[in-house]
Every structure is written in structure tokens, then in C-alpha cells.
PDB file of N, CA and C in Angstrom:
ATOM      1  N   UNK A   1     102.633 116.322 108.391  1.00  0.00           N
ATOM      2  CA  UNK A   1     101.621 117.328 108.111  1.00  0.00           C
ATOM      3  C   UNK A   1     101.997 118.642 108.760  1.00  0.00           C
ATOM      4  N   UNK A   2     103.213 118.905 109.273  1.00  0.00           N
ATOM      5  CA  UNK A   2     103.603 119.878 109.580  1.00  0.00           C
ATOM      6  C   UNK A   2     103.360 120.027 111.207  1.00  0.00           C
ATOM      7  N   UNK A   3     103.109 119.120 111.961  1.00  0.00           N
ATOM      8  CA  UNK A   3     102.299 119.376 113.326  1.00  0.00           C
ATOM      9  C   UNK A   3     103.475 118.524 114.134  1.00  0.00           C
ATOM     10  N   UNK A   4     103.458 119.207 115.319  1.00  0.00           N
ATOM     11  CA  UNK A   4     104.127 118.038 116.426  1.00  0.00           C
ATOM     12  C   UNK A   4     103.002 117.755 117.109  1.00  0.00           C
ATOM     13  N   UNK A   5     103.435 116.692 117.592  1.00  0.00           N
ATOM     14  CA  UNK A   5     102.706 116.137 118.890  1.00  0.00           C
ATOM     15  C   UNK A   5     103.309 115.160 119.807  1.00  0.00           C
ATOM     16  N   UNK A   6     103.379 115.316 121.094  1.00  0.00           N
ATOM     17  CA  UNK A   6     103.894 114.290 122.378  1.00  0.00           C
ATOM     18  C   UNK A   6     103.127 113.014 122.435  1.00  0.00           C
ATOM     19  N   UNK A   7     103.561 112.347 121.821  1.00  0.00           N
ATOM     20  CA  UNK A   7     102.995 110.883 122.284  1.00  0.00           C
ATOM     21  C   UNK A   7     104.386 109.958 123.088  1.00  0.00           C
ATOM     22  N   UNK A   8     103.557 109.036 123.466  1.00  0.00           N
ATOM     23  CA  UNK A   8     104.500 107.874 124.393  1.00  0.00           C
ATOM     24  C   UNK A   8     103.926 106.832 123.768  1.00  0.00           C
ATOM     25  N   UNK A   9     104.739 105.378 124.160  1.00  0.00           N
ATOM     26  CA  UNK A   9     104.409 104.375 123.144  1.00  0.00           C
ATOM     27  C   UNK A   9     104.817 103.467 124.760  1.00  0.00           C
ATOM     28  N   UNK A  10     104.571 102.246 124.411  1.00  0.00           N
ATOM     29  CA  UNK A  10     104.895 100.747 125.406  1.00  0.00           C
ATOM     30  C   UNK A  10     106.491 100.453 124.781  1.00  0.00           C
ATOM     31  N   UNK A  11     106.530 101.024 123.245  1.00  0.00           N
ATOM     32  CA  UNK A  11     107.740 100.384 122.473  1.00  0.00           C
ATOM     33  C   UNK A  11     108.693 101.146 122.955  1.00  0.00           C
ATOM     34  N   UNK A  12     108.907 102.326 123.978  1.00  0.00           N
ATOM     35  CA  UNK A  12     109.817 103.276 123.333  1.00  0.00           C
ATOM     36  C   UNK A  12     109.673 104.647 122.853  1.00  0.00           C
ATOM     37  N   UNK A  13     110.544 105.386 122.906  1.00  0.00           N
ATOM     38  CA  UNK A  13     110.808 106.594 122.003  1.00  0.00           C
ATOM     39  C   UNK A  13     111.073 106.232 121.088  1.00  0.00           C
ATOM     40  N   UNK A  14     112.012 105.466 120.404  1.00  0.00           N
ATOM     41  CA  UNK A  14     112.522 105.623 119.321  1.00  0.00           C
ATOM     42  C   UNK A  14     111.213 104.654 118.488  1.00  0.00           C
ATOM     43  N   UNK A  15     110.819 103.641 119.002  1.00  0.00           N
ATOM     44  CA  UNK A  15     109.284 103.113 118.375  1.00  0.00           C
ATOM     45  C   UNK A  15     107.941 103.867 118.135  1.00  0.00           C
ATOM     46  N   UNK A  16     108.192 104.746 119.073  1.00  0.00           N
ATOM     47  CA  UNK A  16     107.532 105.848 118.469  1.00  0.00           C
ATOM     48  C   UNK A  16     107.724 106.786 117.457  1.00  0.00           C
ATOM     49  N   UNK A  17     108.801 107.180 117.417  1.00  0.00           N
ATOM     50  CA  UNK A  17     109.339 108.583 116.073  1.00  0.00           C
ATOM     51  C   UNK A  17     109.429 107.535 114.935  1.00  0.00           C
ATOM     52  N   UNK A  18     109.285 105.674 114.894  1.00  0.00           N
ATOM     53  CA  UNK A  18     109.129 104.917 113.198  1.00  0.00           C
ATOM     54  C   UNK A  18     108.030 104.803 113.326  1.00  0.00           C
ATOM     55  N   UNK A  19     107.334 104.953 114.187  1.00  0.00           N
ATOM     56  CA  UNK A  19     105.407 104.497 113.908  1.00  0.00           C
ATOM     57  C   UNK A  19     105.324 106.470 113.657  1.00  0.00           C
ATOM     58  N   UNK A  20     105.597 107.398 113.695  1.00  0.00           N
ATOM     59  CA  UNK A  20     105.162 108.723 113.685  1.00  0.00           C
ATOM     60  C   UNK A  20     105.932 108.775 111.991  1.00  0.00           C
ATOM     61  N   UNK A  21     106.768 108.560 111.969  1.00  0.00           N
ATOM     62  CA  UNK A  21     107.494 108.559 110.433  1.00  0.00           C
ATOM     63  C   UNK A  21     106.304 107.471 109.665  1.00  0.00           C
ATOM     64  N   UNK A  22     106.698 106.637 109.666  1.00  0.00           N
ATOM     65  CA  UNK A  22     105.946 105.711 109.003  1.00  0.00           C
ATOM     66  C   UNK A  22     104.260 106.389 108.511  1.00  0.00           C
ATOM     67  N   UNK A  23     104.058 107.231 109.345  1.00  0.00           N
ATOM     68  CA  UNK A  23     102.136 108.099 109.345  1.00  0.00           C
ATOM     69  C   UNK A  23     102.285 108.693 108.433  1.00  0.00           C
ATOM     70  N   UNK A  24     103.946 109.793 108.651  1.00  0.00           N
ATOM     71  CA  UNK A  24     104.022 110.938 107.739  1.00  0.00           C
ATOM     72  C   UNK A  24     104.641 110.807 106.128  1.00  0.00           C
ATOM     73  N   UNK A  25     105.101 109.616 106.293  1.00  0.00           N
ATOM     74  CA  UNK A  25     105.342 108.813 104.778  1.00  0.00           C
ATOM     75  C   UNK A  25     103.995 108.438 104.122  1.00  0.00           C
ATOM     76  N   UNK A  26     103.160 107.887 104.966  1.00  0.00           N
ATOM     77  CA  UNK A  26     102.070 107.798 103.930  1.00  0.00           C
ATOM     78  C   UNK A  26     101.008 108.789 103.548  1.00  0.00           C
ATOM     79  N   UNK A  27     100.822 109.830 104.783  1.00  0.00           N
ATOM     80  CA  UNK A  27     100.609 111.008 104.545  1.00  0.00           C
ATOM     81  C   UNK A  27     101.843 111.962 102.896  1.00  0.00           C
ATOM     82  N   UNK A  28     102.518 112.043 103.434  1.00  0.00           N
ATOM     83  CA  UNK A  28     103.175 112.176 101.857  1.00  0.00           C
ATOM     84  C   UNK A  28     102.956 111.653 100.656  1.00  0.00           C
ATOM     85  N   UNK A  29     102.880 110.411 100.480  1.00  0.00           N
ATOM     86  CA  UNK A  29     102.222 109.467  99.303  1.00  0.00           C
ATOM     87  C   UNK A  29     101.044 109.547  98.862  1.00  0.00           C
ATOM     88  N   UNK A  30     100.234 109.618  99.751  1.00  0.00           N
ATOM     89  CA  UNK A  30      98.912 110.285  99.272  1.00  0.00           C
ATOM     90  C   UNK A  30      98.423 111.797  99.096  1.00  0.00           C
ATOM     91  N   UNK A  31      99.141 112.604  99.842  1.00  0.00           N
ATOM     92  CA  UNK A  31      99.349 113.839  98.970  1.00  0.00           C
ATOM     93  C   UNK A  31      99.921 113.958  97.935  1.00  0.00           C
ATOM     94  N   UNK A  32     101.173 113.115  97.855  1.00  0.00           N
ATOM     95  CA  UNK A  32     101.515 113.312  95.858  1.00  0.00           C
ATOM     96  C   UNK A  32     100.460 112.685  94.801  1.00  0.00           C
ATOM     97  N   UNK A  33      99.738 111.572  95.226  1.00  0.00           N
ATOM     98  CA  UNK A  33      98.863 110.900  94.517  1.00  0.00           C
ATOM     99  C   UNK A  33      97.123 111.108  93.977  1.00  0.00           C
ATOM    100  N   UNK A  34      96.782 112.475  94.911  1.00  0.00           N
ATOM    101  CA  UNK A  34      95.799 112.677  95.384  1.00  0.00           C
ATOM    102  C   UNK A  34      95.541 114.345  95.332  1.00  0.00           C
ATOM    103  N   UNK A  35      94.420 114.920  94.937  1.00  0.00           N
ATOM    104  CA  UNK A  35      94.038 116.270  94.684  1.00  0.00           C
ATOM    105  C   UNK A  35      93.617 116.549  96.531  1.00  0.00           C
ATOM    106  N   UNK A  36      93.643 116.084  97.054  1.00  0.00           N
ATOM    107  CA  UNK A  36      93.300 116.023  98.483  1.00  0.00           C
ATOM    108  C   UNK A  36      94.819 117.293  99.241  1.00  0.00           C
ATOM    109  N   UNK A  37      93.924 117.956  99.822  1.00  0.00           N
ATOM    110  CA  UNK A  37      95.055 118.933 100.532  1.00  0.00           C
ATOM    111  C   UNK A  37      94.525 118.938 101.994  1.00  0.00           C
ATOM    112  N   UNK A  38      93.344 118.732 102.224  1.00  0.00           N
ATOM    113  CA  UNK A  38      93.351 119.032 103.875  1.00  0.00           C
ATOM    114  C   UNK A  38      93.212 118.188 104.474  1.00  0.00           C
ATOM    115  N   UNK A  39      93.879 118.401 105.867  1.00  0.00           N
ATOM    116  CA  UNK A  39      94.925 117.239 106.629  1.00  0.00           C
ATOM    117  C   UNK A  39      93.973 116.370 107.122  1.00  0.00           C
ATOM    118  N   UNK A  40      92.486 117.025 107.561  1.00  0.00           N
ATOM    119  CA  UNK A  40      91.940 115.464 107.948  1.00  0.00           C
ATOM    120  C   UNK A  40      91.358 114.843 107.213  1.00  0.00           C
ATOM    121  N   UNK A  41      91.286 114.927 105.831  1.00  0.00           N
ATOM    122  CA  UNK A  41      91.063 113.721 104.979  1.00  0.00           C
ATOM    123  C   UNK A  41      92.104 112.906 104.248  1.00  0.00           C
ATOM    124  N   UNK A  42      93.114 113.787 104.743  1.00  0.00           N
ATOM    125  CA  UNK A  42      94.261 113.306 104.457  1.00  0.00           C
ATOM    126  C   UNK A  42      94.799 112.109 105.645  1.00  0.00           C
ATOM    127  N   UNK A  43      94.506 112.373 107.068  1.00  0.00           N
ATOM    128  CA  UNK A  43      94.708 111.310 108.075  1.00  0.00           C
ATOM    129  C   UNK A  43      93.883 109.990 108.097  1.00  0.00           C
ATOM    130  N   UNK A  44      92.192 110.931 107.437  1.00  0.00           N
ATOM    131  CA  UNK A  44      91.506 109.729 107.578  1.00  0.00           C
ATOM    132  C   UNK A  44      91.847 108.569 106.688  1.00  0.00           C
ATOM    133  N   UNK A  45      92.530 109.198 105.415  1.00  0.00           N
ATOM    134  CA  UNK A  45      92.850 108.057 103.702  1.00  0.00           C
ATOM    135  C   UNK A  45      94.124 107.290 104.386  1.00  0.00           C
ATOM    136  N   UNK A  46      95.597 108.021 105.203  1.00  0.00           N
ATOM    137  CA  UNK A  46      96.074 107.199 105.817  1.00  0.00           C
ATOM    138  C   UNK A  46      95.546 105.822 107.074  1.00  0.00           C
ATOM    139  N   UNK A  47      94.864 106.374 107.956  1.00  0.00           N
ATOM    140  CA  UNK A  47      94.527 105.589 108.878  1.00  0.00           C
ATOM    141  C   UNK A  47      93.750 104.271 108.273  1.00  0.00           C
ATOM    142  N   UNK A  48      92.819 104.297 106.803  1.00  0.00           N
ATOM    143  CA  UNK A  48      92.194 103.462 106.206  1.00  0.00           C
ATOM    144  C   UNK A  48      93.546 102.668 105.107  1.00  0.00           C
ATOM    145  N   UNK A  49      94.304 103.622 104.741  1.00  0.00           N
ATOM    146  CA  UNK A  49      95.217 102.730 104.359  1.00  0.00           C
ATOM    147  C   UNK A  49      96.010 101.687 105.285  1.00  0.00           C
ATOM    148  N   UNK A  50      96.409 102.015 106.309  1.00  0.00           N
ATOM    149  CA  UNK A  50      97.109 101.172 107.273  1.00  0.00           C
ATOM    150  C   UNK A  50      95.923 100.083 108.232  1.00  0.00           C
ATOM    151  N   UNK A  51      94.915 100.344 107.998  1.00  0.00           N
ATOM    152  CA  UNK A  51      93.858  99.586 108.079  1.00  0.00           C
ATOM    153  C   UNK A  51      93.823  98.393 107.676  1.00  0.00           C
ATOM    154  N   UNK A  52      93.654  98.720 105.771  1.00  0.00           N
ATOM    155  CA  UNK A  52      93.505  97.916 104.970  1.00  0.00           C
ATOM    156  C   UNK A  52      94.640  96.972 105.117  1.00  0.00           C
ATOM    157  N   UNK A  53      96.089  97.583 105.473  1.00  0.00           N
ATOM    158  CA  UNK A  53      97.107  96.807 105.247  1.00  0.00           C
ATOM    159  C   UNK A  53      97.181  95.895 106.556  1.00  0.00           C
ATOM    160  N   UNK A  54      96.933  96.275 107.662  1.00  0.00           N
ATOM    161  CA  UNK A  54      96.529  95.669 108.995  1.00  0.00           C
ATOM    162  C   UNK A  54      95.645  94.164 109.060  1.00  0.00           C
ATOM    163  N   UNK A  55      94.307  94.163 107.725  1.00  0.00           N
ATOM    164  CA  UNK A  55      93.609  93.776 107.456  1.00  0.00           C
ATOM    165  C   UNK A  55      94.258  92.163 106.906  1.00  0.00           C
ATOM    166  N   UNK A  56      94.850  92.746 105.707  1.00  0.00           N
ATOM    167  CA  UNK A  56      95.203  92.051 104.597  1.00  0.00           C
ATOM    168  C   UNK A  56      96.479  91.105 105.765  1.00  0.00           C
ATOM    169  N   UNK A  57      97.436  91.574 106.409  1.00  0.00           N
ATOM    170  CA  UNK A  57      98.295  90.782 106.963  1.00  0.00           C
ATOM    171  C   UNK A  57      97.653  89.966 108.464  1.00  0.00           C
ATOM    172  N   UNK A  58      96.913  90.232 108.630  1.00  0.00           N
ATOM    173  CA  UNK A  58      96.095  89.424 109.520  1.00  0.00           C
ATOM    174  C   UNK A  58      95.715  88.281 108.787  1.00  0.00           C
ATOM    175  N   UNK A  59      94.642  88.232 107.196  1.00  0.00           N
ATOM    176  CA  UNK A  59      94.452  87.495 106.764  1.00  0.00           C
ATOM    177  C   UNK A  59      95.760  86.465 106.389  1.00  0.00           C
ATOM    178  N   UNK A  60      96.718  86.694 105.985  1.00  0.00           N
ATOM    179  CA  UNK A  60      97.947  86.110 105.375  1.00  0.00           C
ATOM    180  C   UNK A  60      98.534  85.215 107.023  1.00  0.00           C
ATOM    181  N   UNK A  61      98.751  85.986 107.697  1.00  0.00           N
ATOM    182  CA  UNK A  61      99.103  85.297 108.910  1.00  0.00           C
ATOM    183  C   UNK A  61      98.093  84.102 109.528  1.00  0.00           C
ATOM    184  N   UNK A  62      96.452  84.422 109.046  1.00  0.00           N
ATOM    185  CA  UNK A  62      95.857  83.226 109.468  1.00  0.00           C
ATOM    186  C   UNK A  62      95.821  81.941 108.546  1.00  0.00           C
ATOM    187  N   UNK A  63      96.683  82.579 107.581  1.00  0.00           N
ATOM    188  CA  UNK A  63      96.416  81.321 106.258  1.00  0.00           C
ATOM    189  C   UNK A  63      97.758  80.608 106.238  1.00  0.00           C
ATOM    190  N   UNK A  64      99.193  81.577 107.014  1.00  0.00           N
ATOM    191  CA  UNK A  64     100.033  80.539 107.460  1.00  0.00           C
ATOM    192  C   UNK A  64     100.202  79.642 108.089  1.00  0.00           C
ATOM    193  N   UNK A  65      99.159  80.232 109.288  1.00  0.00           N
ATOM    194  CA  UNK A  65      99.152  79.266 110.565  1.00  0.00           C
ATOM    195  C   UNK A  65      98.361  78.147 110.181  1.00  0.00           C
ATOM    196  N   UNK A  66      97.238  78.397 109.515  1.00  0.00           N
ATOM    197  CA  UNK A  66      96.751  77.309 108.899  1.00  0.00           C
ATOM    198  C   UNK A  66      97.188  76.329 108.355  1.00  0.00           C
ATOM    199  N   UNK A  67      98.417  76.682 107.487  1.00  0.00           N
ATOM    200  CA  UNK A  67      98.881  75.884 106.642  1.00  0.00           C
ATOM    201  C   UNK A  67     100.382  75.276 107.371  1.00  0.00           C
ATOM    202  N   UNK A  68     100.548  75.750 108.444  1.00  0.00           N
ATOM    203  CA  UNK A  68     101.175  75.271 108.968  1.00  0.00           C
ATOM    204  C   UNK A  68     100.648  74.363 109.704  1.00  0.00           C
ATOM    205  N   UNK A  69      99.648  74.622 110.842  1.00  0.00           N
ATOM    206  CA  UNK A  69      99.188  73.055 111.197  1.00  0.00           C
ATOM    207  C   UNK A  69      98.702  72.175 110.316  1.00  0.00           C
ATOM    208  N   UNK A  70      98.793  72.451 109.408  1.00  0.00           N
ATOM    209  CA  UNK A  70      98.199  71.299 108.070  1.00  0.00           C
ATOM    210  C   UNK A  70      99.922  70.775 107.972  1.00  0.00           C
ATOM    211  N   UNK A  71     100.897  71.025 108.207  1.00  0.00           N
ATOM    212  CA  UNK A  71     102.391  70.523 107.943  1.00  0.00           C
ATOM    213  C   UNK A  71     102.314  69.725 108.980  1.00  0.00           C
ATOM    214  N   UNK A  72     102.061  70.326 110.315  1.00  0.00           N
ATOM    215  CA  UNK A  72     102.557  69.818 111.547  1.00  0.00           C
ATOM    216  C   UNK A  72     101.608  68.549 111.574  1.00  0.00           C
ATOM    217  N   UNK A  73      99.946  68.327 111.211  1.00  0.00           N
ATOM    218  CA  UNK A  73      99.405  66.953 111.483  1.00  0.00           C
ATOM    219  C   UNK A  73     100.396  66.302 110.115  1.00  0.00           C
ATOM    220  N   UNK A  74     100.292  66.451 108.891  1.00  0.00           N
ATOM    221  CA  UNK A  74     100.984  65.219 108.801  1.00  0.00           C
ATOM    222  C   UNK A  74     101.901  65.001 108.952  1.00  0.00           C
ATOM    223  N   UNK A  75     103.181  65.973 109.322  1.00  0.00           N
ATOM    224  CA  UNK A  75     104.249  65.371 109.941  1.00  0.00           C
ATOM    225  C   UNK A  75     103.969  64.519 111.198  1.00  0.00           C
ATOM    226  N   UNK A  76     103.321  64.433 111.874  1.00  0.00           N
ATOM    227  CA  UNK A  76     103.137  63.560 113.092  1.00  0.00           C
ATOM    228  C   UNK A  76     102.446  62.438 112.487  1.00  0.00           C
ATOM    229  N   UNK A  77     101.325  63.002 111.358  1.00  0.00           N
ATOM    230  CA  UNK A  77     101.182  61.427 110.690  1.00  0.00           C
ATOM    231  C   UNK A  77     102.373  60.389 110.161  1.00  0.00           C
ATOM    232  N   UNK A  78     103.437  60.898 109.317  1.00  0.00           N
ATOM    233  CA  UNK A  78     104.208  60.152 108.916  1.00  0.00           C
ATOM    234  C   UNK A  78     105.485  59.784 110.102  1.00  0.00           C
ATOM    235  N   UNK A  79     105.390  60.226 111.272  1.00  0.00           N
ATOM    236  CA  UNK A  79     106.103  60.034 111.778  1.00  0.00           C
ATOM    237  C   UNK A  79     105.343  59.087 112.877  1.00  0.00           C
ATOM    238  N   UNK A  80     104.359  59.051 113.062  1.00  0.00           N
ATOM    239  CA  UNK A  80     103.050  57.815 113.877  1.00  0.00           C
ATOM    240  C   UNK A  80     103.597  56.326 112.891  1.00  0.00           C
ATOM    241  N   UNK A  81     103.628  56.744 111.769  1.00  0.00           N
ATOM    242  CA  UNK A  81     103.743  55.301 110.719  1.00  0.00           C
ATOM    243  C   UNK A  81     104.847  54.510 110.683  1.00  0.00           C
TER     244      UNK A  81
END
């Protein structure tokens, strides 16, 4: 969006400038997609996009684990037998 800003991360510098890229990529995408020009409704449509996607892989990750201890009892079942 044309702005710097100093942030620090736990990851790193360089985990920081792909989580700061990664903002300004979707900030880009939704300015090409979108009659939207000013930047804070433009941060807020990103931050709800990475939300949503935050959302959605939480769900997927609880439906692996799920389905993974559904592997792991009956493998211990057929291996009890």
C-alpha cells in the first residue's frame, strides 16, 4: 500500500518481510478485483480474507486429526487381535 513500517516478529526478519509480502499480495488482489481504493478497507477485506483462510485450515486440520485417531484406534484394534 505504499507505506513502510518497522515491525519485529519471534520468526525473524526475514519471516517477517514473507508475512509483510504475503499482506501486500493480497492487498494487490483485491485491488485488481475490487472498485475499493482506500487503504483501510482495503486492509480490513485483507485481514478478513486471511481470517477466513485461518478459519477454514483450522477446520481441515481438526478433521485430520480426527481422522487420524480414527486410523490410530483401529490400528491398535487390529493389532490387539
Amino acid at each position: 500500500m505504499g507505506q513502510q513500517l518497522i515491525v519485529t516478529s519471534d520468526g525473524g526478519d526475514e519471516w517477517a518481510r514473507t508475512l509483510a509480502a504475503a499482506v501486500d499480495e493480497k492487498i494487490k488482489a483485491i485491488r485488481a478485483s475490487s472498485q475499493t481504493v482506500d487503504s483501510t478497507n482495503l486492509a480490513i477485506l485483507a485481514a478478513l480474507n486471511f481470517a477466513e483462510e485461518l478459519e477454514r485450515l483450522r477446520r481441515e486440520h481438526a478433521e485430520l486429526l480426527n481422522h487420524l485417531h480414527s486410523l490410530n484406534r483401529r490400528l491398535s484394534e487390529v493389532i490387539d487381535d
